[in-house]
Protein backbone atom coordinates (compact mmCIF):
# COMPACT_ATOMS: atom_id res chain seq x y z
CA UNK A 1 -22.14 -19.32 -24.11
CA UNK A 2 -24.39 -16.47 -25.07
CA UNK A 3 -21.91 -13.86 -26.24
CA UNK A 4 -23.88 -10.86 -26.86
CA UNK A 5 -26.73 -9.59 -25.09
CA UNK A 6 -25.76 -6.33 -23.62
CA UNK A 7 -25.93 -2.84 -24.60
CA UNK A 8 -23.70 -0.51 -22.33
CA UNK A 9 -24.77 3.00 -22.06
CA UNK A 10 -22.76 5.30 -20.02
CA UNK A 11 -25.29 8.22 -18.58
CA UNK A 12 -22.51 11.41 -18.46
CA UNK A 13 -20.34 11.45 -14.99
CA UNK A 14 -20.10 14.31 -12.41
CA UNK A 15 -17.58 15.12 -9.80
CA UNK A 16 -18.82 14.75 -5.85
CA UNK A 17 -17.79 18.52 -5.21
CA UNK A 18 -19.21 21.19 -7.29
CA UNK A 19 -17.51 24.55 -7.84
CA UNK A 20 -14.21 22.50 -9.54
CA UNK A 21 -13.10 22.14 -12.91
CA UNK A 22 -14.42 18.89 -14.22
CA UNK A 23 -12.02 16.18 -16.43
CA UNK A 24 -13.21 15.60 -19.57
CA UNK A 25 -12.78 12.55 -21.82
CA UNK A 26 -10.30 12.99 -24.81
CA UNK A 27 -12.55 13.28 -27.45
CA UNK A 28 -16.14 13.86 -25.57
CA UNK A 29 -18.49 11.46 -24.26
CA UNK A 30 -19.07 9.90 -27.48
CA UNK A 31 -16.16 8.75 -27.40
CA UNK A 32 -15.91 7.94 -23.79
CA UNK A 33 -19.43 5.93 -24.92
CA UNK A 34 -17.18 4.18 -27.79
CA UNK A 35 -14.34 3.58 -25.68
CA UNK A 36 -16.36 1.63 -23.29
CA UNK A 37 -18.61 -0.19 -25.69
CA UNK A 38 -15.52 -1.72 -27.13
CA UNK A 39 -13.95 -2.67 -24.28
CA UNK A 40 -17.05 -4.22 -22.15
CA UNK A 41 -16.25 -7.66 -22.07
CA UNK A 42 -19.95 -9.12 -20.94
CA UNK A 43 -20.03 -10.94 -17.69
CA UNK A 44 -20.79 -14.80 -18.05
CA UNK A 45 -23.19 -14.93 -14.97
CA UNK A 46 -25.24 -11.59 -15.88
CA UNK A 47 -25.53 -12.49 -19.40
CA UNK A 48 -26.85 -15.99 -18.86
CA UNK A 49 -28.94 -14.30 -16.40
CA UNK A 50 -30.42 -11.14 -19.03
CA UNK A 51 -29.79 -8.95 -15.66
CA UNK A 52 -30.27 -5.51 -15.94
CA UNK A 53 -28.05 -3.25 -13.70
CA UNK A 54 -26.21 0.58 -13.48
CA UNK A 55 -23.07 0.34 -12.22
CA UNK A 56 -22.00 3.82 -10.67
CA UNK A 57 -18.54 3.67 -10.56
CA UNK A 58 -16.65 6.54 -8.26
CA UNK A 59 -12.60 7.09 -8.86
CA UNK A 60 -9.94 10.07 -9.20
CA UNK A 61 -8.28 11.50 -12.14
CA UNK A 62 -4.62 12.64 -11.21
CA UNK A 63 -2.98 15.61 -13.41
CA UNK A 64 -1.35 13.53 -16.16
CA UNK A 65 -5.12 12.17 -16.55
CA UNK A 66 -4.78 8.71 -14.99
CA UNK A 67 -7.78 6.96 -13.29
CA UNK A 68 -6.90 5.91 -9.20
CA UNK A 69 -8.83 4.74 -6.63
CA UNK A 70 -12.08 3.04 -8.88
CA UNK A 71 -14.43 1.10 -6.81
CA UNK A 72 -18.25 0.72 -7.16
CA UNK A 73 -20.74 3.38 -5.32
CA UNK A 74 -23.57 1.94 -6.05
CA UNK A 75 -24.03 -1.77 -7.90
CA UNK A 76 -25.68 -5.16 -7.42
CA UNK A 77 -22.73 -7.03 -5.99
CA UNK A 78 -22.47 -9.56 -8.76
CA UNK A 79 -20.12 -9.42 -11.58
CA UNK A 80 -21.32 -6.29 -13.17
CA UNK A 81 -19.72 -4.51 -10.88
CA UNK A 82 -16.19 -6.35 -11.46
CA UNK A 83 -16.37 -5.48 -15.05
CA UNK A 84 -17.55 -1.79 -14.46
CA UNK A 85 -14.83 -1.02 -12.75
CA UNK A 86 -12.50 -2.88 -14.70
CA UNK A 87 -13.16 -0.89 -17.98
CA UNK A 88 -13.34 2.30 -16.05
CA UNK A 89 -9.45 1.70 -14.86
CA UNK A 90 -9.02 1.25 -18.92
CA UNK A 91 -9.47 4.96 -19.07
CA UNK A 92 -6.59 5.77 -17.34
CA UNK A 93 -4.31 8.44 -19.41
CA UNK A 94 -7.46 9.39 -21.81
CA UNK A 95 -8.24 12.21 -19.58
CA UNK A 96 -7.85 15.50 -20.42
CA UNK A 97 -7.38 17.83 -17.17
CA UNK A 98 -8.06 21.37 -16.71
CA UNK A 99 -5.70 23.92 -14.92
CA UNK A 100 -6.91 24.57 -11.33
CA UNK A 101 -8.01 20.88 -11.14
CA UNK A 102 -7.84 19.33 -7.73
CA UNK A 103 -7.83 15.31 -7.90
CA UNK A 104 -9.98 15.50 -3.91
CA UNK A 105 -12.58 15.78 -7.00
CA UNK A 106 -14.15 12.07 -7.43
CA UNK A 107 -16.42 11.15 -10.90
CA UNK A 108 -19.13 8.96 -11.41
CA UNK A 109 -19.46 7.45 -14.01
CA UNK A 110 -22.94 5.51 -14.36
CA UNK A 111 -22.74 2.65 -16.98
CA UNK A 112 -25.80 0.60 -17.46
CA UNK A 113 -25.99 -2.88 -18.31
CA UNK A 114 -29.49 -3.16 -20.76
CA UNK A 115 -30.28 -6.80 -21.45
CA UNK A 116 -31.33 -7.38 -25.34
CA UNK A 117 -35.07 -8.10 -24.32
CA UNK A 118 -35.81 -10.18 -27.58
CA UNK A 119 -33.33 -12.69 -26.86
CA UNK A 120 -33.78 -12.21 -23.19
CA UNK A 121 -37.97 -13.39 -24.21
CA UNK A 122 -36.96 -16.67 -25.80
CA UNK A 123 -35.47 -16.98 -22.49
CA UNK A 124 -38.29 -16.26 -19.81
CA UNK A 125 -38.84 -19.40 -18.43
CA UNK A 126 -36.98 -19.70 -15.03
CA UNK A 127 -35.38 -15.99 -14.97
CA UNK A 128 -34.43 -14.92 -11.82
CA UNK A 129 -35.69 -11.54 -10.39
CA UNK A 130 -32.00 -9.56 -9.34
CA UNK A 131 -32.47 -10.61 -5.73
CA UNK A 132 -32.88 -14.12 -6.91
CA UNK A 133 -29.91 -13.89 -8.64
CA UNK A 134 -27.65 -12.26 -6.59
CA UNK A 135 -28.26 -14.49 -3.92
CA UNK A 136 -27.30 -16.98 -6.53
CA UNK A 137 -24.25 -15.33 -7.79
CA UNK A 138 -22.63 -15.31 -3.87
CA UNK A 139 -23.68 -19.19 -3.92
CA UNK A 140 -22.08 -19.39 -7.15
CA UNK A 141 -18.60 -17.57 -5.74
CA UNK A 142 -18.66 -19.40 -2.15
CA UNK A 143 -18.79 -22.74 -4.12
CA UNK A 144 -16.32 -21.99 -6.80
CA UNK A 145 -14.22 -20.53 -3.74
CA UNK A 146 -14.51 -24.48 -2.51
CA UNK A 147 -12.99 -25.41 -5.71
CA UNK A 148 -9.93 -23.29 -6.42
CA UNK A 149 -9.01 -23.51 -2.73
CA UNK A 150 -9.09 -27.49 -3.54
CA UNK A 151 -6.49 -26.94 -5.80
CA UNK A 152 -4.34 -24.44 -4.44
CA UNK A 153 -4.37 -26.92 -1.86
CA UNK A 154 -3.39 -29.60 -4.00
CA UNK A 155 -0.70 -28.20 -5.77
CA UNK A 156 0.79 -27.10 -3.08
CA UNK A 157 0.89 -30.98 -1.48
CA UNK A 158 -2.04 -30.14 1.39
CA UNK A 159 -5.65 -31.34 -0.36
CA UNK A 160 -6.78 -34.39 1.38
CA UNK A 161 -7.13 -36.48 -1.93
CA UNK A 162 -10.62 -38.35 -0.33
CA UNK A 163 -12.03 -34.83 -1.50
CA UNK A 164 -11.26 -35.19 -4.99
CA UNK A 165 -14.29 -36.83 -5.92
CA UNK A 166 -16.59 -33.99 -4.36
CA UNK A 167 -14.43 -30.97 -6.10
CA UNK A 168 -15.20 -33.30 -9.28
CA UNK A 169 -19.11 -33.21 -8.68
CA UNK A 170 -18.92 -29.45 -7.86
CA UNK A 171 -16.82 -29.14 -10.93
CA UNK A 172 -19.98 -30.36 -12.92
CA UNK A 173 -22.64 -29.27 -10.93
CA UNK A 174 -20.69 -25.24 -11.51
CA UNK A 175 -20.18 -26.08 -15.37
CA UNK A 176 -16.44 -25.58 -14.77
CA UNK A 177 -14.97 -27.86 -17.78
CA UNK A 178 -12.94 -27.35 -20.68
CA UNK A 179 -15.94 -25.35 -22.86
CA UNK A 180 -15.56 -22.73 -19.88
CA UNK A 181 -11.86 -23.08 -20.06
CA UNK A 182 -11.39 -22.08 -23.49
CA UNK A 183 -13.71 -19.22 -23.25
CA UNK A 184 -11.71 -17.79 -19.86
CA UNK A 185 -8.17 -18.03 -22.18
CA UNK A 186 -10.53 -16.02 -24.81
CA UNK A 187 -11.70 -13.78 -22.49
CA UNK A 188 -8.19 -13.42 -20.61
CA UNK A 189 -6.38 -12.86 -24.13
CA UNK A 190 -8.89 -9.92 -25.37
CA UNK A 191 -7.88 -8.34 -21.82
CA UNK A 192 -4.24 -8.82 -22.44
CA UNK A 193 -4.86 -6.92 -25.57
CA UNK A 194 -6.42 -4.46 -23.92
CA UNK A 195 -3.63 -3.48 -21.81
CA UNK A 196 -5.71 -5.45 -18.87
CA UNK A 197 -2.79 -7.76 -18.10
CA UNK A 198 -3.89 -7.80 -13.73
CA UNK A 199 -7.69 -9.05 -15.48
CA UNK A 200 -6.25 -11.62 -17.53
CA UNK A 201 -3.67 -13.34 -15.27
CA UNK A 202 -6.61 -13.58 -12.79
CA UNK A 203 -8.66 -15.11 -15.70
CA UNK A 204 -5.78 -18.11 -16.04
CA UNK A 205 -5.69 -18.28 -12.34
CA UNK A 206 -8.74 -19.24 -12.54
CA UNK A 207 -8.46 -21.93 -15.35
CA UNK A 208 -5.28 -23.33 -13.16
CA UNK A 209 -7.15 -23.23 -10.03
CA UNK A 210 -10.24 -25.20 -11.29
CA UNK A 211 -7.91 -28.54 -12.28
CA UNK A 212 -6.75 -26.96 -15.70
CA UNK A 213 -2.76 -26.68 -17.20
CA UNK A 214 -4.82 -24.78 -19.78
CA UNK A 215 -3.18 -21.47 -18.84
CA UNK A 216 0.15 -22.46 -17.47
CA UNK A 217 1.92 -21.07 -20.41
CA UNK A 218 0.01 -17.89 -20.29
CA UNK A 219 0.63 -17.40 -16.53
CA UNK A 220 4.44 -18.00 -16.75
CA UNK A 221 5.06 -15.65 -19.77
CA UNK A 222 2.88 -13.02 -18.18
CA UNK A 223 2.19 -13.38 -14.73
CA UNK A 224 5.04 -14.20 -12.99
């Protein structure tokens, strides 16, 4: 798996409404910049992919300074977007709030996904444009759908077992083995330590509900 090959630049944010008082970052947007290049965990479909994308993210800051309400504005629809928001909701309590502040105020914060472009050139061959690949990434989802529904199914005593052998094929054809496995517990563990504990027990969900016992002991010490 190519691990890095992202640079995450977040472009300022601004409220929807002028004439409030705006939130500010503990610290300043350097270290709102900081905060979220450590915290990025790079998307496995995008980075395979050297997709370049800004994310405008849109959510409220209540008065103790926590983030609610953060959903994409603008994005691609693939998992940039997912991951966007997901290290925006980090933020929550690292906002400083001024008095007077009303939270009917919404930010945006853009962060842009850069590809590195000299790894991304020993990679040119077969690229996808970003329509290519987000009509690739929704194939991608509807089939891997097919497979954890399989086994939801299945452990739950209702898969028809005549389909095993196609969830196998899919299985392969989707690259969903035990490589991917150990690098969803890695990803879902860095998440855990990053407070992220909703991201991570859907992480190992996802290892359980592609065929693998992986993650069981993560998902009954922390996700039950």
């Amino acid at each position: 798996m190519l691990k890095v090959l992202f640079t995450i630049i977040t472009a300022g944010f601004c409220g929807l409404f002028s004439g409030y008082a705006q939130p500010t970052f503990k610290g300043g947007a350097a270290a709102l910049d900081n905060f979220i290049a450590a915290n990025i965990i790079y998307p496995e479909f995008s980075s395979q992919n050297c997709i370049a994308a800004t994310i405008q993210v849109s959510f409220s800051i209540d008065k103790a300074g926590g983030v609610t309400d953060a959903q994409v504005q603008q994005g691609p629809g693939i998992d940039l977007d997912e991951e966007a928001v997901r290290v925006v909701k980090l933020t929550s309590g690292k906002w400083e709030v001024p008095a007077g502040y009303t939270n009917a105020v919404r930010v945006v914060l853009p962060i842009r996904f850069r590809p590195d472009y000299i790894k991304c050139q020993k990679r040119t061959e077969g690229m996808m444009s970003m329509q290519e690949a987000i009509i690739a990434y929704q194939k991608r989802q509807e089939l891997e759908n097919a497979v954890t529904n399989y086994y939801i199914n299945k452990y739950a005593g209702k898969a028809p077992t005549q389909k095993e052998s196609t969830i196998e094929a899919l299985k392969t054809e989707l690259g969903i083995n035990e490589d991917l496995w150990k690098d969803l517990l890695e990803q879902a563990n860095q998440k855990l330590k990053q407070g992220d504990k909703e991201g991570a027990c859907k992480d190992w969900n996802f290892v359980k509900n592609t065929g693998s016992n992986m993650a069981d002991s993560y998902l009954a010490k922390h996700c039950q």
